[in-house]
N, C-alpha and C. Protein backbone atom coordinates (compact mmCIF):
# COMPACT_ATOMS: atom_id res chain seq x y z
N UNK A 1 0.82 -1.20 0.00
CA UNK A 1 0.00 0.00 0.00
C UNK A 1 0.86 1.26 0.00
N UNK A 2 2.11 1.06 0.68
CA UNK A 2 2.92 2.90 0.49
C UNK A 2 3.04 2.83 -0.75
N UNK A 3 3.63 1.65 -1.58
CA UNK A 3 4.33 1.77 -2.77
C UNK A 3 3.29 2.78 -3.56
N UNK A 4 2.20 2.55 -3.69
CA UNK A 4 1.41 2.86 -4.48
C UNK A 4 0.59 4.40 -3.76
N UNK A 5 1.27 4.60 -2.81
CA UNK A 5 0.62 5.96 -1.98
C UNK A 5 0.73 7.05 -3.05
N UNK A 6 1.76 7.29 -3.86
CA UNK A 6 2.01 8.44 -4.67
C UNK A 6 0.91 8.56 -6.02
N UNK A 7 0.75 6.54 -6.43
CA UNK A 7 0.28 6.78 -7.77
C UNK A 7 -1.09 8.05 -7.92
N UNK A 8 -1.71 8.49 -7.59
CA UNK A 8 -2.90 9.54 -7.60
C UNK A 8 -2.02 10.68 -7.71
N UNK A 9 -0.51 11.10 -7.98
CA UNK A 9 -0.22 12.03 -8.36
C UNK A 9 0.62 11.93 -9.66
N UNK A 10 0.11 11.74 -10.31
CA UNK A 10 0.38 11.68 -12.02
C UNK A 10 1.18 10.62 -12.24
N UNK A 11 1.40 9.47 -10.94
CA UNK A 11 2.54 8.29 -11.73
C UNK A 11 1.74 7.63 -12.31
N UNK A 12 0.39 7.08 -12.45
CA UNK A 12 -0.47 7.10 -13.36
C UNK A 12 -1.05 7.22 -14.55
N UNK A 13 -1.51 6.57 -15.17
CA UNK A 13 -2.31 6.80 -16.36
C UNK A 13 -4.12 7.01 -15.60
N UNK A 14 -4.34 6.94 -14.75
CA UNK A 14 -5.45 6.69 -13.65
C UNK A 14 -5.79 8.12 -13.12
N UNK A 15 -4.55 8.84 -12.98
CA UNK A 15 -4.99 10.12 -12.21
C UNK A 15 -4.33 11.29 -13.39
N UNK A 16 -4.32 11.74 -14.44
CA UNK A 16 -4.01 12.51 -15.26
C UNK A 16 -3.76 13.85 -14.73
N UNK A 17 -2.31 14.55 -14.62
CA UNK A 17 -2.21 15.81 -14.29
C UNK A 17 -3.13 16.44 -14.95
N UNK A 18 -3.46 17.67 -14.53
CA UNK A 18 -4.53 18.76 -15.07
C UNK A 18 -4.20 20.30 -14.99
N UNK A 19 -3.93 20.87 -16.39
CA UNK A 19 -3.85 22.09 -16.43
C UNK A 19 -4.94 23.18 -16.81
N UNK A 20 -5.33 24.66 -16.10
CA UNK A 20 -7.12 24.88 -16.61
C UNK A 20 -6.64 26.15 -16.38
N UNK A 21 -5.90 26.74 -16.94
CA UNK A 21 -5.37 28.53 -16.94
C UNK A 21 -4.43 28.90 -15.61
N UNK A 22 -4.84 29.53 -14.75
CA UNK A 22 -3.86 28.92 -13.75
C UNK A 22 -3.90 27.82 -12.58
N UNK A 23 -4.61 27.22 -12.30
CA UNK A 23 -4.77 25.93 -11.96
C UNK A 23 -4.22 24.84 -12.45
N UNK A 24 -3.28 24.27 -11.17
CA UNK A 24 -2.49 23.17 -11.73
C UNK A 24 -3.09 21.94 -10.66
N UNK A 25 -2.92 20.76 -11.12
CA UNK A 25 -3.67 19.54 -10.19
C UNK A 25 -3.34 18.24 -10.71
N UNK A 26 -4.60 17.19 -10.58
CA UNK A 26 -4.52 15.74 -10.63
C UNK A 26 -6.32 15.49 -10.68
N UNK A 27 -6.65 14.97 -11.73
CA UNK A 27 -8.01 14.16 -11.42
C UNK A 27 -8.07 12.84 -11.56
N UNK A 28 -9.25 12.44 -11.56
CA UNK A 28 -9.34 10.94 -11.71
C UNK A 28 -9.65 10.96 -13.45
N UNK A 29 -9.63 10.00 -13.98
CA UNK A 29 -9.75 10.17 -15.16
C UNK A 29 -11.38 9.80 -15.57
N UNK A 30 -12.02 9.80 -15.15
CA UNK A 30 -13.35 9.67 -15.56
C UNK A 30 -14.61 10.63 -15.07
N UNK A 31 -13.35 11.97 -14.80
CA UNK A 31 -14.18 12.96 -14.77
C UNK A 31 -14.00 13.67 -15.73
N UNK A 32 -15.40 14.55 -15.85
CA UNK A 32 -15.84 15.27 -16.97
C UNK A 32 -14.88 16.52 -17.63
N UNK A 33 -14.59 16.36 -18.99
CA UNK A 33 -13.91 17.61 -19.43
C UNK A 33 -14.47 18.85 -18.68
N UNK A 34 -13.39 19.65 -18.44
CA UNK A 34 -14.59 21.09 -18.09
C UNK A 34 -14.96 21.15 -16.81
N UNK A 35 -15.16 20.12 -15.73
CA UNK A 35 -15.86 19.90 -14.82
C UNK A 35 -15.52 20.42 -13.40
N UNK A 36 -14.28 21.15 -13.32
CA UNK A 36 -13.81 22.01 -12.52
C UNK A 36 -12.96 22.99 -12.85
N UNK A 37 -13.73 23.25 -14.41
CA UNK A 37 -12.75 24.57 -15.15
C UNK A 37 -12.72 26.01 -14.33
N UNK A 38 -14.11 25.85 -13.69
CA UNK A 38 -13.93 27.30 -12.95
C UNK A 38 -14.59 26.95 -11.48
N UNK A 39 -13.39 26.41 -10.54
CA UNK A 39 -13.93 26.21 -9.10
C UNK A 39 -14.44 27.12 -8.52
N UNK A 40 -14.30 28.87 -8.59
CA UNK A 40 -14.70 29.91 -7.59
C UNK A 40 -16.03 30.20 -7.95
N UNK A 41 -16.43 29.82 -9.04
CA UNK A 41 -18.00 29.90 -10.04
C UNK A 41 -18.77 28.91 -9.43
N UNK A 42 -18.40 27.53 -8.93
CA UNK A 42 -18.71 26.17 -8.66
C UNK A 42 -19.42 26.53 -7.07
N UNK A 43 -18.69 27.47 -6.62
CA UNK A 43 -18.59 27.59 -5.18
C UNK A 43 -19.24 28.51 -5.40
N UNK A 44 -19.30 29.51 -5.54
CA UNK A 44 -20.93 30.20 -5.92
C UNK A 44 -21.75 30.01 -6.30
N UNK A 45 -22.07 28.94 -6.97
CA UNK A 45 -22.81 27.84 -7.57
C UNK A 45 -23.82 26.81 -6.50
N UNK A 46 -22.63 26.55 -5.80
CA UNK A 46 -23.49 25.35 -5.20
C UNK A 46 -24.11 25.62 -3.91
N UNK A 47 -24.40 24.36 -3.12
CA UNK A 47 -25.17 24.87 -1.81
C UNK A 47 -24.18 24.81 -0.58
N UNK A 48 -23.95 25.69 -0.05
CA UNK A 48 -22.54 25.97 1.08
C UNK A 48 -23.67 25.10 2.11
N UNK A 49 -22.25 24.49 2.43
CA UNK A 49 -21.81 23.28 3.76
C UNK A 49 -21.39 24.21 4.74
N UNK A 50 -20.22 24.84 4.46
CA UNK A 50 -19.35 25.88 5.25
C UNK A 50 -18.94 26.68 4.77
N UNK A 51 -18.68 28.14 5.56
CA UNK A 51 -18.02 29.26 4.92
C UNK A 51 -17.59 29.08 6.02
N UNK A 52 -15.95 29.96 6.16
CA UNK A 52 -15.02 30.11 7.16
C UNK A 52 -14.08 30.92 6.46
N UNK A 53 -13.28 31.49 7.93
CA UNK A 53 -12.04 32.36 6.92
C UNK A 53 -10.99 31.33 6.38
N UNK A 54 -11.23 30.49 6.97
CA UNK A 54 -9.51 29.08 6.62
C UNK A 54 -10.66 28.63 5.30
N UNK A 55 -11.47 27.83 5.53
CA UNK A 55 -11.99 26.96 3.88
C UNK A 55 -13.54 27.58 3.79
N UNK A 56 -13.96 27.07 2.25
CA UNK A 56 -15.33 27.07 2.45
C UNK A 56 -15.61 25.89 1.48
N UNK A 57 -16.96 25.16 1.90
CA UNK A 57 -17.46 24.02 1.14
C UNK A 57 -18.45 24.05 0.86
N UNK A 58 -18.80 23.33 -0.30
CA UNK A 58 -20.28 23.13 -1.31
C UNK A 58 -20.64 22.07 -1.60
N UNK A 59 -21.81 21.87 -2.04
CA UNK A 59 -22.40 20.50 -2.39
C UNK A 59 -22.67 21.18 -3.64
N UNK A 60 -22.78 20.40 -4.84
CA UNK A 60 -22.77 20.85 -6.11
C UNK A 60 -23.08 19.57 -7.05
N UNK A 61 -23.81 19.62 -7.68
CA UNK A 61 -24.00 18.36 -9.35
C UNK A 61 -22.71 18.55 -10.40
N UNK A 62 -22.62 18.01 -10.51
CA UNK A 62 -21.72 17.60 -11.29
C UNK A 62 -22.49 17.85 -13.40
N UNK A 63 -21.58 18.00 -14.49
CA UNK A 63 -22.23 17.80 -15.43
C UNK A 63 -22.82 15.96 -15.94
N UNK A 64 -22.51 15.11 -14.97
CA UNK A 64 -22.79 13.82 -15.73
C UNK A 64 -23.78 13.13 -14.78
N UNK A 65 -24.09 14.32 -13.70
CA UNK A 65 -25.32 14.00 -13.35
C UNK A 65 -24.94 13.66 -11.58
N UNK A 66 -23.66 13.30 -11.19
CA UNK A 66 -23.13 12.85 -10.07
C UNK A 66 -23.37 13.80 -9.22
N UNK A 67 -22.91 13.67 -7.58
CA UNK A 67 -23.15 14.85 -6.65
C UNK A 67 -21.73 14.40 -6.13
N UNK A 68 -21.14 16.01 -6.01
CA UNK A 68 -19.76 15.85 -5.34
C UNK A 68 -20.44 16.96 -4.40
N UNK A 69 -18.75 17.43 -3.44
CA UNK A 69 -18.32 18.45 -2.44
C UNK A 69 -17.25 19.24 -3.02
N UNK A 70 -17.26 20.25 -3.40
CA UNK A 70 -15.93 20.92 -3.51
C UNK A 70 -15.35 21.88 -2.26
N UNK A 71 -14.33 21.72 -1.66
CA UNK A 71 -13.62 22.19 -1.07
C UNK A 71 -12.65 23.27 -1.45
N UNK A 72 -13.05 24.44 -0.97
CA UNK A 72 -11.44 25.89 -1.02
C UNK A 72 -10.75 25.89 0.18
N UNK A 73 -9.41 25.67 0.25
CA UNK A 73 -9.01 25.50 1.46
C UNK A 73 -8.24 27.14 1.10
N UNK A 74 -8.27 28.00 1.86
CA UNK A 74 -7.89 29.62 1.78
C UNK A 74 -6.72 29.97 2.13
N UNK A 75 -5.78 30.60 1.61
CA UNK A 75 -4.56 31.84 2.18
C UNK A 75 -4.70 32.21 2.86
N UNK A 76 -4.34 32.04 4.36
CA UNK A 76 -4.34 33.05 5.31
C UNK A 76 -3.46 33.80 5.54
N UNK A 77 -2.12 33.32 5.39
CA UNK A 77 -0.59 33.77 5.95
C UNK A 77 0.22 33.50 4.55
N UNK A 78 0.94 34.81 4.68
CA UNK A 78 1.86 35.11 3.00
C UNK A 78 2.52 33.75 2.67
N UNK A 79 2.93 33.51 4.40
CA UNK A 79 4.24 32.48 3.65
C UNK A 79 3.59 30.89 3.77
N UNK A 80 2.22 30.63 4.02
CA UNK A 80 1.76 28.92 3.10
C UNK A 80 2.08 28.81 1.94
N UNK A 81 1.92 29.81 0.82
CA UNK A 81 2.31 29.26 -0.31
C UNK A 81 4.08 28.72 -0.39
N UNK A 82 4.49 29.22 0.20
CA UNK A 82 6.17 29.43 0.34
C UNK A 82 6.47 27.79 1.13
N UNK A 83 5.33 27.70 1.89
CA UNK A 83 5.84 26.15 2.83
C UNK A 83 4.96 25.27 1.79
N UNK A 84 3.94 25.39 0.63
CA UNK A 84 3.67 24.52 0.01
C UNK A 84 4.89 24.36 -1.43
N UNK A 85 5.89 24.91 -1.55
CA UNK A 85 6.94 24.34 -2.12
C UNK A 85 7.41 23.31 -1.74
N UNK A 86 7.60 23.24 -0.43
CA UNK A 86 8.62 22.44 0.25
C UNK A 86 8.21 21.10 1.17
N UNK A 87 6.85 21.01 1.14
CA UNK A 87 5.74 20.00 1.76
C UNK A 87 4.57 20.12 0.91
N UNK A 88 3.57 18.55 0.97
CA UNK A 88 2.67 19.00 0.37
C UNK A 88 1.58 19.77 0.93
N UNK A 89 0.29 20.59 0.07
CA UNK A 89 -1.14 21.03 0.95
C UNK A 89 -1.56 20.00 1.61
N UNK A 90 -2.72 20.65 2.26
CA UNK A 90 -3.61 20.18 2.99
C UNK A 90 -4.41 19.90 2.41
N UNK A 91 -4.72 20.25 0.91
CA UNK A 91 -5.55 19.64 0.11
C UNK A 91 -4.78 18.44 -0.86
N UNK A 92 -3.70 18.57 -0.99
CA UNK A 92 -2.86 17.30 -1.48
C UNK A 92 -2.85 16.30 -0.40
N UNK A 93 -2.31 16.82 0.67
CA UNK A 93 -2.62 15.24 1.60
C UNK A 93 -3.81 14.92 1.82
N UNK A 94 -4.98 15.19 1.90
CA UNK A 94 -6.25 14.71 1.70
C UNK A 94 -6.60 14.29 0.47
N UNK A 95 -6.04 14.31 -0.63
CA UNK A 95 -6.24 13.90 -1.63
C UNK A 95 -5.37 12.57 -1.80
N UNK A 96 -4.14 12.51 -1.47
CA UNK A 96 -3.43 11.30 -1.01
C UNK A 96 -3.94 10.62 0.09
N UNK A 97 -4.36 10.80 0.84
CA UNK A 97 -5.23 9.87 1.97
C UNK A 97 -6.20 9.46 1.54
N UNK A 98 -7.31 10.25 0.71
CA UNK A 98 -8.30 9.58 0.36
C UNK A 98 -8.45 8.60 -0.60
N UNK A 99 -7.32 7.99 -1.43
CA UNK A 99 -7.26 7.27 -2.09
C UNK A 99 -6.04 6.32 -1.79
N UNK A 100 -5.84 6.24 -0.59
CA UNK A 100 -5.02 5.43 0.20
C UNK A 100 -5.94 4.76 0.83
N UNK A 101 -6.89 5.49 1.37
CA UNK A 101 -8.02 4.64 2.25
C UNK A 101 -8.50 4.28 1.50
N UNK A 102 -9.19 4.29 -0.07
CA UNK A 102 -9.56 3.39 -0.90
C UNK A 102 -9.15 2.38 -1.17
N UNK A 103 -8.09 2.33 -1.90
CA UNK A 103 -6.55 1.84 -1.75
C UNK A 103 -6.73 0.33 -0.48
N UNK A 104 -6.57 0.36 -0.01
CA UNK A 104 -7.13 0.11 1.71
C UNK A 104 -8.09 -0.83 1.55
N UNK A 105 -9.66 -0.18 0.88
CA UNK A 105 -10.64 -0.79 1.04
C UNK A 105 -11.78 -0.46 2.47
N UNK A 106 -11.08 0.86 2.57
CA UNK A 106 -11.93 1.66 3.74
C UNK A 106 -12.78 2.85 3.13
N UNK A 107 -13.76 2.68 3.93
CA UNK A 107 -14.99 3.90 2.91
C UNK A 107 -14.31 4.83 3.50
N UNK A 108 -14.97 5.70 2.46
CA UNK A 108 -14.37 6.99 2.30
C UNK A 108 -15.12 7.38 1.03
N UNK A 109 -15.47 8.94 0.83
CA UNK A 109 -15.78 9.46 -0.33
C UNK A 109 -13.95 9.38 -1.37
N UNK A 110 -14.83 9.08 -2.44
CA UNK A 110 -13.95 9.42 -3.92
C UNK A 110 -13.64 10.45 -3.81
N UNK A 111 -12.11 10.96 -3.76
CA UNK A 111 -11.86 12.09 -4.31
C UNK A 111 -11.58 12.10 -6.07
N UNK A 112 -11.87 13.10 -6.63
CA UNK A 112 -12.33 13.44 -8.07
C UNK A 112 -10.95 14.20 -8.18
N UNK A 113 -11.13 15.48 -8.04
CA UNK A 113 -9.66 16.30 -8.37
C UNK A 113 -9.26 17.38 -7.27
N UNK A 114 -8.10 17.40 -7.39
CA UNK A 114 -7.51 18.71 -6.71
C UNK A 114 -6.88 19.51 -7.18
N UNK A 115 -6.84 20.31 -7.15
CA UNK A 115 -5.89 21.94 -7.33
C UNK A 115 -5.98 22.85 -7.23
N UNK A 116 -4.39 23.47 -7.52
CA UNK A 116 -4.50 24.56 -6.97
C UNK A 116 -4.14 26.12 -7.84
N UNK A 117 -4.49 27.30 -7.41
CA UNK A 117 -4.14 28.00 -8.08
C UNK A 117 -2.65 28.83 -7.71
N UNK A 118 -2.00 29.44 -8.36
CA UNK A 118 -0.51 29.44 -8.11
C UNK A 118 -0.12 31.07 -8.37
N UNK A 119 0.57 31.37 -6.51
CA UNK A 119 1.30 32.82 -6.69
C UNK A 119 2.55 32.82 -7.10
N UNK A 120 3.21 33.68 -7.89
CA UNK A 120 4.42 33.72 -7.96
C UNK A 120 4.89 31.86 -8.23
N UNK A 121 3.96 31.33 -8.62
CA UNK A 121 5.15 29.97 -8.93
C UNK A 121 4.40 28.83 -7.66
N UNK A 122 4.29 29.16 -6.55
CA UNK A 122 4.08 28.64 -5.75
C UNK A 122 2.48 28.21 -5.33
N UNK A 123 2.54 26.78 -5.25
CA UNK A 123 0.95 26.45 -4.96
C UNK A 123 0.12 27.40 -3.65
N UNK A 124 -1.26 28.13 -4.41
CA UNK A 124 -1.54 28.95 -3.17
C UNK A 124 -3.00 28.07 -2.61
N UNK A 125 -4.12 28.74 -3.07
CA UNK A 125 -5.98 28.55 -2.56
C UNK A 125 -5.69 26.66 -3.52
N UNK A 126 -6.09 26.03 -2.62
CA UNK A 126 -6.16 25.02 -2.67
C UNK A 126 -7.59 24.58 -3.22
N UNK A 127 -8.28 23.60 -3.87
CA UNK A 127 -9.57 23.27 -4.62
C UNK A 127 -9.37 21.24 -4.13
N UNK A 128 -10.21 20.94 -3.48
CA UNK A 128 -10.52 19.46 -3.66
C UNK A 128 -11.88 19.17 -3.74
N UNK A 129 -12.23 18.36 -4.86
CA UNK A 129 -13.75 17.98 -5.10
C UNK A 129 -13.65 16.02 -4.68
N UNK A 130 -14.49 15.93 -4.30
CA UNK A 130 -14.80 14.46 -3.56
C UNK A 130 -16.08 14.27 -3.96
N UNK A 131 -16.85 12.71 -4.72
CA UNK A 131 -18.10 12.45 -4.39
C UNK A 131 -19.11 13.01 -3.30
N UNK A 132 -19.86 13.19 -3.42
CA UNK A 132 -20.56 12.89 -2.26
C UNK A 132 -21.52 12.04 -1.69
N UNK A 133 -21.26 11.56 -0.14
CA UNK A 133 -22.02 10.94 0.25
C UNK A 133 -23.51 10.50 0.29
N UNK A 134 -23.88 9.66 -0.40
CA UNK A 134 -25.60 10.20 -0.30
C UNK A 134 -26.27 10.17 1.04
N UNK A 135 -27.16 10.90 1.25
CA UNK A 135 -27.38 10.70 2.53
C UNK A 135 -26.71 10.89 3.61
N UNK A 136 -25.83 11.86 3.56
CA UNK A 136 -24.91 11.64 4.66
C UNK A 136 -25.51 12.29 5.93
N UNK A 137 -25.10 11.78 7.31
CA UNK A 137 -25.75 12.50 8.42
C UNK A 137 -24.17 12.33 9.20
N UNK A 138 -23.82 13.22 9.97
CA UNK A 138 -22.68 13.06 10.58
C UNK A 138 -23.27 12.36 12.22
N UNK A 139 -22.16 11.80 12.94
CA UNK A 139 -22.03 11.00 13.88
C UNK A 139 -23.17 11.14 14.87
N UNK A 140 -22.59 12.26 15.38
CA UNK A 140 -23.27 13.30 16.45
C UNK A 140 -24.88 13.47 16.27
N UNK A 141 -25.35 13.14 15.04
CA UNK A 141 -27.01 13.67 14.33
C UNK A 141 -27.59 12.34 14.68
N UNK A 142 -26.74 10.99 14.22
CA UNK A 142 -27.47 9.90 14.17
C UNK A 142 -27.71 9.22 15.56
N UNK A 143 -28.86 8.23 15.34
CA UNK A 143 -29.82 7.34 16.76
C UNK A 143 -28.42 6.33 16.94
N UNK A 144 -28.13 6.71 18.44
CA UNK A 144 -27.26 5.24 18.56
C UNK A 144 -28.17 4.10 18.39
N UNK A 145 -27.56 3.08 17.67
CA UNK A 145 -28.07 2.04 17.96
C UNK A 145 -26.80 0.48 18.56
N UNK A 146 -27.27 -0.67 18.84
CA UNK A 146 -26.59 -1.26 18.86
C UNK A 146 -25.94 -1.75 17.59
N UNK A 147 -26.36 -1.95 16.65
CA UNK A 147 -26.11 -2.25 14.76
C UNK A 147 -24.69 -1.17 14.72
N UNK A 148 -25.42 -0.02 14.79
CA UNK A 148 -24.21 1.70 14.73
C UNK A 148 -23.26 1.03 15.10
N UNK A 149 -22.73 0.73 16.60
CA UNK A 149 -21.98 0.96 17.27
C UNK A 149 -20.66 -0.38 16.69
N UNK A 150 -21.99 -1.36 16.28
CA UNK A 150 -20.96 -2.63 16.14
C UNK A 150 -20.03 -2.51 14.78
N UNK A 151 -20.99 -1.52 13.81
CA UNK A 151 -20.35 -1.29 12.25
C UNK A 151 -19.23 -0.15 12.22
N UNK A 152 -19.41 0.69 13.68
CA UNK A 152 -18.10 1.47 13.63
C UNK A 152 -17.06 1.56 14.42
N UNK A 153 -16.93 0.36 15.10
CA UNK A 153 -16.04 -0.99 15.63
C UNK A 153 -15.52 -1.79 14.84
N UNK A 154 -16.25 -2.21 14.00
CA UNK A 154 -15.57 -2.84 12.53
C UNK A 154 -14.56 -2.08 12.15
N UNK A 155 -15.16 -1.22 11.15
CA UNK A 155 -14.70 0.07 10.35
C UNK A 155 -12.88 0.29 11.42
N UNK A 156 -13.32 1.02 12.48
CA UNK A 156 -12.04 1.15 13.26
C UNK A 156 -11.02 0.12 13.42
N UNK A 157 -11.92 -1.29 13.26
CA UNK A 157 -10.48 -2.74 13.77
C UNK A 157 -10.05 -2.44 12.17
N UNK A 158 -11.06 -2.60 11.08
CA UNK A 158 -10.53 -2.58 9.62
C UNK A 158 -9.19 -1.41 9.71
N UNK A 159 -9.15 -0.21 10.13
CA UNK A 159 -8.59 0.50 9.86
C UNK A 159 -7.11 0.53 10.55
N UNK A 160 -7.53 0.01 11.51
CA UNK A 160 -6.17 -0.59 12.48
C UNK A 160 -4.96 -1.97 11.82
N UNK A 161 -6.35 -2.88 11.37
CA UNK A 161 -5.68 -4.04 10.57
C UNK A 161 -5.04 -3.37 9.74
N UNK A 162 -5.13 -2.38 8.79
CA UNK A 162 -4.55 -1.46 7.57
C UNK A 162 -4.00 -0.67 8.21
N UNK A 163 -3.29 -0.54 9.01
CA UNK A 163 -2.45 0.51 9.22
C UNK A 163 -2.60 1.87 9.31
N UNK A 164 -3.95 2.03 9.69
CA UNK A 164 -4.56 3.78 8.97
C UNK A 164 -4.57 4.74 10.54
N UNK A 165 -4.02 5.09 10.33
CA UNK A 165 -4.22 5.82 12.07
C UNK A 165 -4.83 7.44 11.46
N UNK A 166 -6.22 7.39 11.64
CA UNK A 166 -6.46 8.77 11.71
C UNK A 166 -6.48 10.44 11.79
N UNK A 167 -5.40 10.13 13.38
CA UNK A 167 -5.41 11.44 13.58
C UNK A 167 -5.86 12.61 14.22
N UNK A 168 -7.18 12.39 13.83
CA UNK A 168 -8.26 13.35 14.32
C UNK A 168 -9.61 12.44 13.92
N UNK A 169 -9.43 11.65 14.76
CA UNK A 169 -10.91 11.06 14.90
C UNK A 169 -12.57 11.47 16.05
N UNK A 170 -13.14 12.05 15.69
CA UNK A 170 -14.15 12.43 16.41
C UNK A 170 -15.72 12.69 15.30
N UNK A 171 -16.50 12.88 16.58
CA UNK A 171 -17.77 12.35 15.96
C UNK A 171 -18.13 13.15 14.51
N UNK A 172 -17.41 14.50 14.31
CA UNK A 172 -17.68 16.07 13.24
C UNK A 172 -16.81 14.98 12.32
N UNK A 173 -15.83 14.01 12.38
CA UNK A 173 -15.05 13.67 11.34
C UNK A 173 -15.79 12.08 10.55
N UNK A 174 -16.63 11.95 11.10
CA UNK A 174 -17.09 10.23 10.65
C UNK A 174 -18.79 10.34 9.81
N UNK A 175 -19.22 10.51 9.19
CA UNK A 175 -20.32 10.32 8.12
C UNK A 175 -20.92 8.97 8.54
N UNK A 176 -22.26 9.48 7.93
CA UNK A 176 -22.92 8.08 8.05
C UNK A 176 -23.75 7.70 6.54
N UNK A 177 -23.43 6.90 5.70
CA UNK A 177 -24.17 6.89 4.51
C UNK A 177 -25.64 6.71 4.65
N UNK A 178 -26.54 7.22 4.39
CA UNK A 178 -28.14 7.21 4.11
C UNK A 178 -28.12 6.53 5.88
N UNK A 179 -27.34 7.33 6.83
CA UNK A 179 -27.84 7.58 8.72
C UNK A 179 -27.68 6.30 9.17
N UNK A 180 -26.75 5.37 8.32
CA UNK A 180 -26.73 4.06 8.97
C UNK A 180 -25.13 3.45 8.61
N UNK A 181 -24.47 3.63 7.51
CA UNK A 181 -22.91 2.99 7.31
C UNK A 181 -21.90 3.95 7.66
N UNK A 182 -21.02 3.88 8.36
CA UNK A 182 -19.89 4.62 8.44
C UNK A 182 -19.22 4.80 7.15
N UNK A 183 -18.75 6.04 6.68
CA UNK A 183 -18.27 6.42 5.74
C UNK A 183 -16.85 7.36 6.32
């Protein structure tokens, strides 16, 4: 599974670099020409999840009929773009995780594409679009049940057996597909 941690960044024929004026990135390849030609339009577009000064998120259709999330992760401080030379974003490592945990065989939404747009050379406002969940209800919303509790006990030994250590696990971070599968 490391070996293959990188392929989603263009070692691939699977994840095709992507160039769209100044936006540079990685998609999956079976997304739509065009389909995140203009992310700041997309995000005015769709129905906000979150606004914040760090990111803001949307739920949005897709042209082939699909429902994703697009994510802006924001500039706050001159010098992120300057430390995204030298490490990757926060929208690149979520984009590498999320297809590691696929990878894996751990749910998780599809991520679709990422990128970013670029100051002076340097990766700045970050863009990640991910499927979206149908149905999703987060942790905290849904009826405990005994079923719940035992499927996200699974999910966690699965993720342990795989090597996946989280991080930041809490109830705002775990989905529930249509209020019943851990996602």
């Amino acid at each position: 599974w490391a070996a293959r941690a990188g392929d989603c960044l263009g070692r691939t024929r699977h994840y095709p670099a992507v160039r769209l004026g100044g936006l540079r990135g990685f998609a999956v390849r079976d997304l739509p020409a065009g389909a995140v030609a203009d992310p700041d339009g997309l995000l005015r577009a769709g129905r906000v999840l979150k606004d914040s000064r760090t990111s803001t998120v949307v739920a949005l259709p897709l042209p082939d009929g699909r429902r994703a999330v697009l994510k802006r992760v924001n500039v706050r401080r001159w010098w992120e773009p300057v430390k995204n030379l030298f490490r990757p974003s926060a929208v690149v490592r979520s984009w590498v995780a999320g297809h590691a945990l696929r990878d894996r065989g751990l749910p998780t939404p599809r991520p679709l594409a990422v990128l970013h747009a670029r100051r002076l050379g340097a990766p700045a406002e970050g863009y990640l679009l991910v499927e979206e969940v149908p149905g999703a209800v987060e942790l905290a919303a849904a009826e405990p049940t005994a079923d719940l509790l035992c499927k996200l006990a699974r999910t966690l030994r699965l993720m342990h057996d795989r090597r996946v250590s989280h991080r930041d696990l809490k109830a705002a971070n775990v989905l529930l597909a249509n209020g019943a599968d851990p996602v």
